[in-house]
Each structure stands twice: as C-alpha cells, then as structure tokens.
Protein backbone atom coordinates (compact mmCIF):
# COMPACT_ATOMS: atom_id res chain seq x y z
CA UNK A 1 0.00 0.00 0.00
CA UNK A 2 1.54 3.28 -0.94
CA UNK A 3 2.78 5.82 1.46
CA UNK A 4 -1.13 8.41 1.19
CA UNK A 5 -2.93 5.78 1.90
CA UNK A 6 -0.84 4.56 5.12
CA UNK A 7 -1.34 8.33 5.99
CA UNK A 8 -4.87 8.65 5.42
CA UNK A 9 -5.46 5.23 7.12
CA UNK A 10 -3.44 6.53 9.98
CA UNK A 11 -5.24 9.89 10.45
CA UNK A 12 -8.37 7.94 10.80
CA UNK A 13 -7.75 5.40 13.25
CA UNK A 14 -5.81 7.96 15.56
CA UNK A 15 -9.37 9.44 15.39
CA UNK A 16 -10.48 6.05 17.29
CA UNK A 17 -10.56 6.54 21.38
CA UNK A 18 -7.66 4.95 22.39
CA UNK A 19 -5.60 4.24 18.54
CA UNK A 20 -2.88 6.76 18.42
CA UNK A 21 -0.90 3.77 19.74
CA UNK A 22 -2.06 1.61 16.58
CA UNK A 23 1.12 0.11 14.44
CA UNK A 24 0.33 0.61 11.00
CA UNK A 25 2.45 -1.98 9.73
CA UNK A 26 0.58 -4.32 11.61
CA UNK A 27 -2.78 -3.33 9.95
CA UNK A 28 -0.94 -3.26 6.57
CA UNK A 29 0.01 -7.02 7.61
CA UNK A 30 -3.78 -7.98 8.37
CA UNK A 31 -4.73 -6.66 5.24
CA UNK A 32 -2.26 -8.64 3.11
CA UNK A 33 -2.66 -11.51 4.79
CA UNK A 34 -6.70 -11.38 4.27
CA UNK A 35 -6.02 -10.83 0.84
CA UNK A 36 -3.40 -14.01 0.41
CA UNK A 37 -6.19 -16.10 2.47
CA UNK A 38 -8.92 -14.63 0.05
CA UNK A 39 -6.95 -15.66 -2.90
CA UNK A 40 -5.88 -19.21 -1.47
CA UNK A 41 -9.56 -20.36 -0.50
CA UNK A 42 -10.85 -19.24 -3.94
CA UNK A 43 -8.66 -21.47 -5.85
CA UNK A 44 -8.81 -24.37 -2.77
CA UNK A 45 -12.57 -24.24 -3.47
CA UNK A 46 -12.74 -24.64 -7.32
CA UNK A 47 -10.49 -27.62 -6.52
CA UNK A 48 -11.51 -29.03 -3.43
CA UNK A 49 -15.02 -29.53 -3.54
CA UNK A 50 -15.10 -30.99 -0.01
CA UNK A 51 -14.03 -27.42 1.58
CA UNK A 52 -15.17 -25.33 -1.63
CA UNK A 53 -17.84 -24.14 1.52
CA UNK A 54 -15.51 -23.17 4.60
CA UNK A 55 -12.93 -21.75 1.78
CA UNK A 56 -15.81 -19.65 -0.31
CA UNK A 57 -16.66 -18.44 3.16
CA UNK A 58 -13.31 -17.56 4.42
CA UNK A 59 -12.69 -15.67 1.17
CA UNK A 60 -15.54 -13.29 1.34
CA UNK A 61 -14.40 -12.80 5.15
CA UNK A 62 -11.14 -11.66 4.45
CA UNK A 63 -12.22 -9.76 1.57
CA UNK A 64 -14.59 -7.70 3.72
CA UNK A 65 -12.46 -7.31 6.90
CA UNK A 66 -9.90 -6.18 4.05
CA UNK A 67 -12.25 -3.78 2.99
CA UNK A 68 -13.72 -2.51 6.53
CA UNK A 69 -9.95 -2.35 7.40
CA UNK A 70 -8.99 0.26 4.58
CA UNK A 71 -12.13 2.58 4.59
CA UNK A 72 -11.93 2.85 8.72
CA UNK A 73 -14.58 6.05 8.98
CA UNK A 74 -17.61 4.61 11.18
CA UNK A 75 -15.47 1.84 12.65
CA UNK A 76 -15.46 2.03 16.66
CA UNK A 77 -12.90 -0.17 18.73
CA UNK A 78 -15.69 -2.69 19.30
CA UNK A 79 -16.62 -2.81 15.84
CA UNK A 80 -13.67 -3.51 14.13
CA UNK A 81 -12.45 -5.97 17.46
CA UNK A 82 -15.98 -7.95 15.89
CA UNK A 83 -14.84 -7.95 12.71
CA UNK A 84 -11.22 -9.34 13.48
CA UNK A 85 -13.03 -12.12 16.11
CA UNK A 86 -15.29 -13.05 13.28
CA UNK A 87 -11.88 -13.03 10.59
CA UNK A 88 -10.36 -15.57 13.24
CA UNK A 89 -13.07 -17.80 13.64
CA UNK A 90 -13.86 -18.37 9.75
CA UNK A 91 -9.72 -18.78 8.91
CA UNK A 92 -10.21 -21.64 11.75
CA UNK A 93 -12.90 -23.30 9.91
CA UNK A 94 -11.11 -23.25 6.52
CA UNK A 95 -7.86 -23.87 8.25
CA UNK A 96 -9.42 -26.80 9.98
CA UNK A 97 -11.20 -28.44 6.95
CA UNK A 98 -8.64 -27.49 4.77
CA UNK A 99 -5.79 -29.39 7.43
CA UNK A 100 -8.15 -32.55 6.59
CA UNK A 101 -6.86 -32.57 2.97
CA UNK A 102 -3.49 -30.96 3.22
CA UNK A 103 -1.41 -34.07 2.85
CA UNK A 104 -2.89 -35.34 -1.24
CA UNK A 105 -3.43 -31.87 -1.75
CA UNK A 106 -1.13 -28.85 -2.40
CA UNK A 107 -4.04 -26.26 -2.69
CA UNK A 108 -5.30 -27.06 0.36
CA UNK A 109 -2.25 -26.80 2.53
CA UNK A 110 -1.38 -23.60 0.76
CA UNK A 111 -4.53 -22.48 1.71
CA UNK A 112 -4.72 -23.84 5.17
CA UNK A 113 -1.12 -22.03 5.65
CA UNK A 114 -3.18 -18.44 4.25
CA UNK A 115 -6.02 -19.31 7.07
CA UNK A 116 -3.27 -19.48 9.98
CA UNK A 117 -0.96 -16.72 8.72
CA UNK A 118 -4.27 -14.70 8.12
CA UNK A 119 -5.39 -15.27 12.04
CA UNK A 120 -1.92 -14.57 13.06
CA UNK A 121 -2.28 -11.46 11.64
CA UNK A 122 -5.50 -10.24 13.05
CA UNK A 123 -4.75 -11.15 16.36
CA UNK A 124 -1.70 -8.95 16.32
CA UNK A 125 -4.14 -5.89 15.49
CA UNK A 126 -6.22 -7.32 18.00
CA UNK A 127 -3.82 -6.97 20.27
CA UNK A 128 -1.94 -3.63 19.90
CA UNK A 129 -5.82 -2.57 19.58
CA UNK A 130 -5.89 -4.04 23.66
CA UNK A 131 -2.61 -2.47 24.71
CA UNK A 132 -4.12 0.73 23.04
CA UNK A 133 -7.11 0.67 25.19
C-alpha cells in the first residue's frame, strides 16, 4: 500500500478513542494476509469440492475485513475488534477443513497455511488494539 494511503489510514484510526498507539504496519500485515487467504480459499474451493464451503466463506471474510480495514470512517474499537473475532473464527474453519486434505493436496495446505498466517495477523491488530485501550 503506498505511502497516502498509510497516511490517510493513519489519520483515521488515531481518530479512534484509544488508537494513536495503533502500528500501522501491523494493519498493513492484516490486510495482506486477508487478501493471500482470500486468494488461497478461492482457488482451494474450485479444486476441493469438499471445503469449496468453509474456503468460499473464508474468502468473502477476508475480503470484507480487508475492505472494513482500509475505509476505517464509522469503525469504533468494538466494531472492528468484531470484525477481526469473526476473521479468526472463519480462517479456523477453513484452516481446519482445509488441514483434513493438506497431505494429497497442495491447494489445500497452501490455503490452510493463508487461514493461519491470516489469524496470526489479526490477532496482532487485535492486540496492539488491547494495549491501546
């Protein structure tokens, strides 16, 4: 993400109670890691019909805590603390059904490995979002 939109990003959480601690680098992570697990589950799912489900899920997950992430105006502490919770628990799913099929399929542990890189991420915001508190 370029350099204005770090800026802007940053101008808009430090309007959040309790953000002007926020690591933007961490966010940035979150977001690129939602967008690798978005990408992953879309092509496990057109291969792996078993998990196409947990993996279409995860994808539009990601894709809108991704999205909710980058525009930021209207997003409270709680709100966005939902949003990452609710990130987590679908990457566990896919991670989870996707973990069943990892060892005949490539796509699926490449997937399964977005999922846990994806909830790493988000708990990091989730926590510097804590310490900010």
């Amino acid at each position: 993400m370029d350099s204005m939109m770090m800026d802007a990003m940053s101008k808009d959480m430090m309007s959040m109670p309790g953000m002007a601690t926020m690591d933007m680098s961490v966010l940035q992570a979150c977001m690129d890691a939602c967008s690798a697990c978005e990408q992953a589950c879309t092509v496990c799912s057109t291969q792996m019909m078993s998990c196409a489900p947990a993996c279409m899920n995860c994808a539009d997950m990601c894709n809108t805590m991704m999205r909710s992430m980058l525009r930021m105006q209207g997003m409270t502490p709680a709100t966005m603390m939902a949003m990452l919770d609710a990130c987590i628990a679908m990457c566990q799913q896919c991670m989870d059904e996707c973990m069943e099929h990892a060892d005949h399929s490539e796509v699926c542990k490449m997937c399964a490995q977005a999922c846990k890189a994806c909830m790493d991420a988000c708990r990091a915001v989730k926590d510097m979002m804590m310490k900010a508190a």
